[in-house]
Protein backbone atom coordinates (compact mmCIF):
# COMPACT_ATOMS: atom_id res chain seq x y z
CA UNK A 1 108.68 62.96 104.23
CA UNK A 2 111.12 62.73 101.27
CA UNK A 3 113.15 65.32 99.69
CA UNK A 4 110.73 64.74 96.55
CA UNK A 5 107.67 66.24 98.35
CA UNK A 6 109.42 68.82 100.18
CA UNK A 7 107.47 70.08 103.06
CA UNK A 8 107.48 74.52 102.75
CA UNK A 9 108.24 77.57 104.21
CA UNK A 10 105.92 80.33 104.74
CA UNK A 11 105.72 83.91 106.98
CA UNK A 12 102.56 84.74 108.89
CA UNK A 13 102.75 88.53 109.49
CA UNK A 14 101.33 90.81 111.99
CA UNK A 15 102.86 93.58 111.42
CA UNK A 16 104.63 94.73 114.32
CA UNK A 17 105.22 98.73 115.17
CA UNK A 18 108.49 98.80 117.08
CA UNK A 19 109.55 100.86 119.75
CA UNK A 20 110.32 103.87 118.46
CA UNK A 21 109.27 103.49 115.12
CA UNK A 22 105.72 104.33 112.97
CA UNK A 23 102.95 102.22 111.65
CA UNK A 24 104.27 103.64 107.96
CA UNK A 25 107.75 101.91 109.08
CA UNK A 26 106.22 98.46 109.82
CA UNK A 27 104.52 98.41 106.41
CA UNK A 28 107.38 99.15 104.84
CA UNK A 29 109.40 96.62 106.96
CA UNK A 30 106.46 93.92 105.84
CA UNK A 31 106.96 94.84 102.37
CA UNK A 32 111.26 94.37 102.17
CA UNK A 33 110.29 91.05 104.62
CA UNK A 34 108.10 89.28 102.22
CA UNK A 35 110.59 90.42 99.21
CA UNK A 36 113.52 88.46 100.80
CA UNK A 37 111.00 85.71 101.84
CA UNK A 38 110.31 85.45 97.41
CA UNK A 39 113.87 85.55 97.03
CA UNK A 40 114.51 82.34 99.60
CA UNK A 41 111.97 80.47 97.79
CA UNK A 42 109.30 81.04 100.67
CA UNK A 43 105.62 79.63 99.58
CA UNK A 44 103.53 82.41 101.26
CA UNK A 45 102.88 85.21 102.98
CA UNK A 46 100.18 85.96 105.36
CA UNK A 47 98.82 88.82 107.20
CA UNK A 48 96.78 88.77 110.31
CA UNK A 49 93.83 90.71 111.53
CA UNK A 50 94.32 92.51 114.77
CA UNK A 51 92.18 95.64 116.11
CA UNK A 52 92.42 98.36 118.19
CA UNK A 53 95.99 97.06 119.03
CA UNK A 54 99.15 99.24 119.55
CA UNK A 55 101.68 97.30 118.04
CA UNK A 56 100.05 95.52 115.28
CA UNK A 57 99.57 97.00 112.11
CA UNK A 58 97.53 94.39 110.30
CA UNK A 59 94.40 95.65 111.03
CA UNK A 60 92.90 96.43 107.41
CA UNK A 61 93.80 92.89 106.03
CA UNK A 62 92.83 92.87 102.26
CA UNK A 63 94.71 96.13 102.10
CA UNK A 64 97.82 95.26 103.04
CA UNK A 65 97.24 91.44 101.12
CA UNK A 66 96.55 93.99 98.19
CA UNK A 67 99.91 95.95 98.73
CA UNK A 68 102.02 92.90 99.53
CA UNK A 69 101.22 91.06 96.44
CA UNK A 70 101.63 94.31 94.07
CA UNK A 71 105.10 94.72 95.58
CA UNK A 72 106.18 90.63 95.18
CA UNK A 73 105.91 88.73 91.98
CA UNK A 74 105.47 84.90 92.97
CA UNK A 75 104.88 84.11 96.23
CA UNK A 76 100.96 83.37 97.16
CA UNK A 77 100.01 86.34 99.71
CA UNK A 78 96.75 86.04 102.07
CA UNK A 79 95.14 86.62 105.39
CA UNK A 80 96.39 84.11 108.12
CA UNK A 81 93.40 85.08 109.14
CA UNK A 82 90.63 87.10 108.19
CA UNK A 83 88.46 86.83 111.70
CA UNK A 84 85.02 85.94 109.67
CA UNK A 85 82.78 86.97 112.44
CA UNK A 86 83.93 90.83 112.25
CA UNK A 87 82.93 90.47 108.31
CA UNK A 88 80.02 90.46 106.14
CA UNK A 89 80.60 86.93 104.15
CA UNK A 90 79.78 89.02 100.97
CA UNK A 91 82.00 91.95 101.81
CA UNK A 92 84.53 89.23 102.17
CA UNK A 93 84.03 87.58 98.98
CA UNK A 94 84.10 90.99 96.75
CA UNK A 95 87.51 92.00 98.95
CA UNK A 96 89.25 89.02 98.14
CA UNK A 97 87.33 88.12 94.85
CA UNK A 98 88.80 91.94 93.72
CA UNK A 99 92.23 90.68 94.54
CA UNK A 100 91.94 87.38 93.04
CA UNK A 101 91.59 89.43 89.98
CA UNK A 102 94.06 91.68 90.36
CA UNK A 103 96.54 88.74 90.86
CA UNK A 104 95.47 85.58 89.51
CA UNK A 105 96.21 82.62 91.00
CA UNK A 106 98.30 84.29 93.86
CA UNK A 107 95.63 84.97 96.62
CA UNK A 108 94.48 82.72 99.93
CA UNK A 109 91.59 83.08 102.38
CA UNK A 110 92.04 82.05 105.87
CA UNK A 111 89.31 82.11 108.09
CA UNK A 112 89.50 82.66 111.57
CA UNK A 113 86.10 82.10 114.07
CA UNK A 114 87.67 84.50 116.94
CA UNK A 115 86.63 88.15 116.95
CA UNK A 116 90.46 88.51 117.59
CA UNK A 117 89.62 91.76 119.55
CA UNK A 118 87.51 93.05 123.07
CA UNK A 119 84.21 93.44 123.19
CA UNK A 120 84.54 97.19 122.76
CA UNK A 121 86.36 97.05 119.34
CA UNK A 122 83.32 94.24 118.19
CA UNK A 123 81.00 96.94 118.99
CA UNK A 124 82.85 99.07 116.72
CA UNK A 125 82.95 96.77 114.34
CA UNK A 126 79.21 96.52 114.14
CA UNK A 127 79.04 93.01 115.05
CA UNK A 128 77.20 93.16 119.00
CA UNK A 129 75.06 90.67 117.77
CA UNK A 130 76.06 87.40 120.42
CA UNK A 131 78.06 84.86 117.77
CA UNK A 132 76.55 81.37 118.05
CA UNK A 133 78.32 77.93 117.49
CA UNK A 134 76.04 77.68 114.28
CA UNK A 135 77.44 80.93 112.73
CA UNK A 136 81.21 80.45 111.43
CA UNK A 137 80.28 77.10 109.74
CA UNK A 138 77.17 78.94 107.62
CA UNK A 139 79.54 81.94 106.96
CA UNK A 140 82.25 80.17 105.53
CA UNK A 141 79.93 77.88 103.64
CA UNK A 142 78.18 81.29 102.58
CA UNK A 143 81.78 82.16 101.48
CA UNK A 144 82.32 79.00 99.60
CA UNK A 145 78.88 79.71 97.57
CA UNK A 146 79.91 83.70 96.80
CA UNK A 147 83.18 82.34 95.50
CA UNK A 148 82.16 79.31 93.53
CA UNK A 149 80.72 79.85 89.75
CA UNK A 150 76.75 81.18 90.31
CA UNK A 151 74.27 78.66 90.17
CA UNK A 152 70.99 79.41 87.40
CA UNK A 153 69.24 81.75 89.06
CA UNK A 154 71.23 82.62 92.29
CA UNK A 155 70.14 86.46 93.18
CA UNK A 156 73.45 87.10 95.70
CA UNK A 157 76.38 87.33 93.37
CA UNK A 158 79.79 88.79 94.52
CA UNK A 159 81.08 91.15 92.15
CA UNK A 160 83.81 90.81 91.73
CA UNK A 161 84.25 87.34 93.54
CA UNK A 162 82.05 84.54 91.98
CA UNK A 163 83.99 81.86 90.12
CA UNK A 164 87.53 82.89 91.47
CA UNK A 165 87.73 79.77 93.65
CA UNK A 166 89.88 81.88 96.14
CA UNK A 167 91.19 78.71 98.17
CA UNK A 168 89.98 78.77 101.18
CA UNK A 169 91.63 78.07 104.48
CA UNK A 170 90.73 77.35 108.09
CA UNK A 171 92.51 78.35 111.09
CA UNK A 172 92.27 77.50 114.40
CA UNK A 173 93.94 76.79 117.82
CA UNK A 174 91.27 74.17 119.04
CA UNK A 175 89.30 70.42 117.63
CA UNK A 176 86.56 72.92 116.10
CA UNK A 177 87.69 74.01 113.28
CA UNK A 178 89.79 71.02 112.77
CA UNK A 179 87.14 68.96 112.84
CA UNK A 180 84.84 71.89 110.30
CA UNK A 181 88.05 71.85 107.75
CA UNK A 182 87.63 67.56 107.64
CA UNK A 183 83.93 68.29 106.68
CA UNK A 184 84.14 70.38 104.22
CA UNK A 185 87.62 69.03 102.51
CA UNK A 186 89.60 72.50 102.88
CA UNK A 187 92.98 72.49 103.82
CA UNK A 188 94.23 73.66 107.65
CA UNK A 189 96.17 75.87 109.52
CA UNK A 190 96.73 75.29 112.91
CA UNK A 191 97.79 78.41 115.42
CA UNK A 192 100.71 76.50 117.35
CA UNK A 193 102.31 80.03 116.81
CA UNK A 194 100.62 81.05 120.37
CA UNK A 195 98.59 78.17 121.28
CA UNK A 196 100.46 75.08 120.70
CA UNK A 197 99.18 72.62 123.29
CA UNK A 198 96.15 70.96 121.07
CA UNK A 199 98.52 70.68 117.90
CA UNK A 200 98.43 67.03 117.74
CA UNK A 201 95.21 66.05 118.59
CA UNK A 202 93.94 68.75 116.62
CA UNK A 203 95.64 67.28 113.09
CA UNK A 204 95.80 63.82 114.17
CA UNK A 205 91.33 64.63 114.30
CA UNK A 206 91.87 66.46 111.03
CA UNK A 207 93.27 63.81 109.05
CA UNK A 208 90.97 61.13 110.22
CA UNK A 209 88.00 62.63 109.31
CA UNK A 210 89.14 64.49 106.43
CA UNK A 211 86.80 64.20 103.41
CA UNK A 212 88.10 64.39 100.14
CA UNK A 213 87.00 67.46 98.23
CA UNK A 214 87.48 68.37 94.31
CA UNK A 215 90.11 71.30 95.09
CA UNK A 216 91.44 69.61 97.89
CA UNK A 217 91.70 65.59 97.78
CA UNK A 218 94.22 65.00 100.16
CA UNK A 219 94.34 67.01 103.86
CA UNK A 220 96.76 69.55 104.03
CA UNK A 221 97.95 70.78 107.38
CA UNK A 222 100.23 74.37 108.20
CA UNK A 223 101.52 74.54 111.53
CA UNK A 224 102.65 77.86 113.46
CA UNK A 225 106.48 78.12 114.30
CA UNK A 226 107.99 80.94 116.35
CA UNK A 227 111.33 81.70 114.50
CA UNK A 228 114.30 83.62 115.88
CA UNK A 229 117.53 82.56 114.66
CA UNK A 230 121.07 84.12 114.76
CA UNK A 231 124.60 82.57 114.18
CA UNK A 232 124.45 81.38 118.09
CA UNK A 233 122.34 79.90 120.26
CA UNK A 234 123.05 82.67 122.49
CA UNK A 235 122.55 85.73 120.06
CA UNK A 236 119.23 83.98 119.35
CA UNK A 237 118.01 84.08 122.85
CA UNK A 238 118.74 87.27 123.20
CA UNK A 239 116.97 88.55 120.27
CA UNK A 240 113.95 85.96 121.44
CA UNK A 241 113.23 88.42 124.38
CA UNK A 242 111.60 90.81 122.08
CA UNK A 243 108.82 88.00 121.72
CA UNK A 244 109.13 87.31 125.57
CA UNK A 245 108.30 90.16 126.14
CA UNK A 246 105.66 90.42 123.72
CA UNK A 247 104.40 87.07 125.14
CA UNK A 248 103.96 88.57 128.84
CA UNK A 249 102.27 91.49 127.52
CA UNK A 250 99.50 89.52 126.03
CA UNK A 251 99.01 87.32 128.62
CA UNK A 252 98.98 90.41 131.05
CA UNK A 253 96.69 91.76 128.69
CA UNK A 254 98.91 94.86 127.69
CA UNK A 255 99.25 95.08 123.97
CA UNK A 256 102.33 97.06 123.68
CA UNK A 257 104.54 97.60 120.70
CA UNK A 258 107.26 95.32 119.93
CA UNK A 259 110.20 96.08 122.13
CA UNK A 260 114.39 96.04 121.24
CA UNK A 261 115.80 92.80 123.04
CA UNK A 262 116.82 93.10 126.70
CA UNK A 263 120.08 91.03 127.68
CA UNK A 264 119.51 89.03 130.97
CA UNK A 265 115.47 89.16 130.82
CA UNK A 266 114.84 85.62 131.37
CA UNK A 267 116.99 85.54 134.78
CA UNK A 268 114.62 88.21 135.98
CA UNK A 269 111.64 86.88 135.95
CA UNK A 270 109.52 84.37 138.06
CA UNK A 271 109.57 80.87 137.85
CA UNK A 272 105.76 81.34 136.76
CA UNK A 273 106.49 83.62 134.23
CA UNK A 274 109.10 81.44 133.02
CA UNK A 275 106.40 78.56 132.63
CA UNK A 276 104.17 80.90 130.73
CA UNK A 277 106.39 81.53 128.24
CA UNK A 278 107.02 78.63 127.79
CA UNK A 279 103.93 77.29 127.37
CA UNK A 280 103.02 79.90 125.00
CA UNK A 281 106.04 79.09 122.81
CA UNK A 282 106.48 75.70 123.29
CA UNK A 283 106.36 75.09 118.61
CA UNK A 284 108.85 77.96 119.20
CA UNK A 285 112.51 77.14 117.41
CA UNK A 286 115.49 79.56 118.75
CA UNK A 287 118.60 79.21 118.17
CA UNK A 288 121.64 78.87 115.78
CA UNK A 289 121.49 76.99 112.46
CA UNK A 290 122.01 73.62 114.48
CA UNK A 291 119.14 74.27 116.87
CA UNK A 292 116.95 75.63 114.19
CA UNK A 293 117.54 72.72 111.80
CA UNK A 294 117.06 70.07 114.55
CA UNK A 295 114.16 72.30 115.71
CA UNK A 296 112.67 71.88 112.42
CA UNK A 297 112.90 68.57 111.93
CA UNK A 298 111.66 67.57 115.50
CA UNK A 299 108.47 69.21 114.56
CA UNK A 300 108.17 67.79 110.80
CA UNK A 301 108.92 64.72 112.67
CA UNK A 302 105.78 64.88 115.01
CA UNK A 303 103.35 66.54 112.98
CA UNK A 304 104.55 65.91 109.73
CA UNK A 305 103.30 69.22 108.55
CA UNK A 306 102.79 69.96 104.84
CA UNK A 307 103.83 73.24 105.65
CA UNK A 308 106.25 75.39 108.62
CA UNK A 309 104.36 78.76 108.70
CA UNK A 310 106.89 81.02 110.73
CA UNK A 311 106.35 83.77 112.71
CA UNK A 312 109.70 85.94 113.13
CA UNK A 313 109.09 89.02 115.34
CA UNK A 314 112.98 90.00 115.83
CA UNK A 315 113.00 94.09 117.02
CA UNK A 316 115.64 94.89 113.84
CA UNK A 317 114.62 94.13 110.57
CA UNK A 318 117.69 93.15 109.27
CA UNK A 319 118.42 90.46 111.82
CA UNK A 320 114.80 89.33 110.74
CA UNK A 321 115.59 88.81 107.34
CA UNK A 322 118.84 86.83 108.60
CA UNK A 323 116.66 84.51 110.67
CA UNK A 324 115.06 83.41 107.16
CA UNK A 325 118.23 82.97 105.77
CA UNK A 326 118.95 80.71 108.44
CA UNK A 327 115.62 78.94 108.44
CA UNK A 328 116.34 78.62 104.51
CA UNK A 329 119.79 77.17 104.96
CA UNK A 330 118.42 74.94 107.36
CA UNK A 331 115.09 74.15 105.66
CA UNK A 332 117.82 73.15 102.18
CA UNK A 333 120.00 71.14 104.58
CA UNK A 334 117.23 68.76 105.76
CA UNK A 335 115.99 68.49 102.48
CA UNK A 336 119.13 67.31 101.41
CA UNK A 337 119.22 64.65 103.43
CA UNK A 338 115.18 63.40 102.84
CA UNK A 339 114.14 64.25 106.71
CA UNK A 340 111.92 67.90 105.18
């Protein structure tokens, strides 16, 4: 990587409701978040679908895509993912087709093959119907067709949708989709956010088999990164057990909102639940500029990314924003010196 090509920064957002706070407060935390992001130059902003969820207010996707982008002026805004097998492909395409009018040239589609939800919640999604290996890769090419000009004589046209070219992404946490976004020539996001362990065979299989495409010659890979910086390595910790606790939640399958930062939480628990953390978090960077700029560029190092999209779930929203400062600072600093 040289500081001509510099690799970006982008926020993945889920929304969180805090602890004591309401889901109109986490909208209007998203809203300030991706206005600093603009300001620090940030590339994106994405929103992830969740349901039936306590402390995730992401739920209605295009909605909030809509809202963030009306309320930013630059920055590309999408869904990091929408999870396609919830979705009608042509519901999809008119959803995001409608924004891709509204704001040209700003809108992105990630994909996601996971429900992202329990069985109940599918249900009430209308979508019981048992999802076979075959499905994702003929909805997304489905969704490729709806949002490419109409052929002479096609009878299913998206209105609004056809001929916006609304990029289209892929996400995933496993070879599949890696392996579906080579085939097809669309560009890749991998979920090392929460489920880091296949990153580099997963790109490393991407870029090998990556087929050239006519929006998309060249692959183009955006990793997950935990962020939560402070001024101190110690500060940072102690804001990072917010996510920790997060972290045990999920993988005690309690979805709870996000909680204020506990001092001393990592001395309490079990050497297991030590391990489990860490494996969840192990793309996480935490710390103070130094850690977060070597963090970065340990990462950039092994994956060469094209892209660092963070994921910065710090309990006050101010601190938040000042862990993208640092991430900016730090993100300028490497640049500086050709390693980002």
């Amino acid at each position: 990587m040289t500081a001509s090509i510099p690799t970006a920064l982008s926020l993945l957002d889920l929304v969180a409701v805090r602890e004591g706070g309401s889901v109109r407060d986490a909208l209007a935390i998203a809203l300030a978040t991706a206005r600093h992001a603009e300001s620090l130059g940030f590339k994106r902003y994405w929103l992830a679908e969740h349901h039936n969820m306590d402390g995730i207010a992401s739920s209605a996707t295009a909605v909030l895509v809509g809202h963030i982008a009306a309320g930013t002026e630059r920055m590309r805004v999408g869904s990091g993912g929408v999870m396609l097998p919830n979705h009608a492909p042509l519901v999809v395409a008119e959803a995001f087709g409608t924004l891709a009018e509204l704001f040209p040239g700003r809108i992105d589609l990630g994909l996601g093959r996971a429900p992202g939800t329990d069985p109940l919640t599918m249900r009430a999604l209308r979508r019981d119907r048992p999802e076979t290996q075959e499905d994702f890769p003929r909805d997304v090419a489905e969704l490729q067709r709806l949002l490419a000009p109409p052929e002479p004589g096609q009878r299913l046209v998206a209105t609004p949708g056809a001929g916006t070219n609304v990029p289209i992404w892929l996400l995933g946490s496993s070879l599949f989709s890696a392996q579906l976004a080579a085939e097809r020539g669309l560009p890749y996001a991998f979920a090392s956010h929460f489920a880091p362990r296949l990153l580099l065979q997963a790109i490393d299989l991407y870029r090998r088999l990556y087929k050239p495409s006519a929006h998309w010659p060249k692959p183009y890979v955006v990793i997950g990164v935990p962020l939560i910086a402070a001024p101190t390595d110690e500060e940072a910790q102690f804001l990072a057990s917010s996510t920790y606790q997060r972290v045990l939640g999920i993988l005690k399958g309690e979805r709870r909102k996000l909680a204020p930062p506990v001092a001393g939480l990592v001395e309490h628990l079990s050497p297991q639940e030590r391990a489990a953390i860490g494996e969840f978090l192990a793309a996480a960077v935490i710390g103070g500029p130094d850690s977060v700029r070597s963090g970065m560029e340990a990462l950039l190092k092994a994956t060469q990314a094209d892209e660092l999209m963070l994921v910065c779930d710090v309990f006050d929203p101010a601190l938040r924003l000042r862990s993208l400062d640092i991430a900016a600072a730090a993100r300028a600093q490497l640049q500086a010196t050709g390693n980002f």
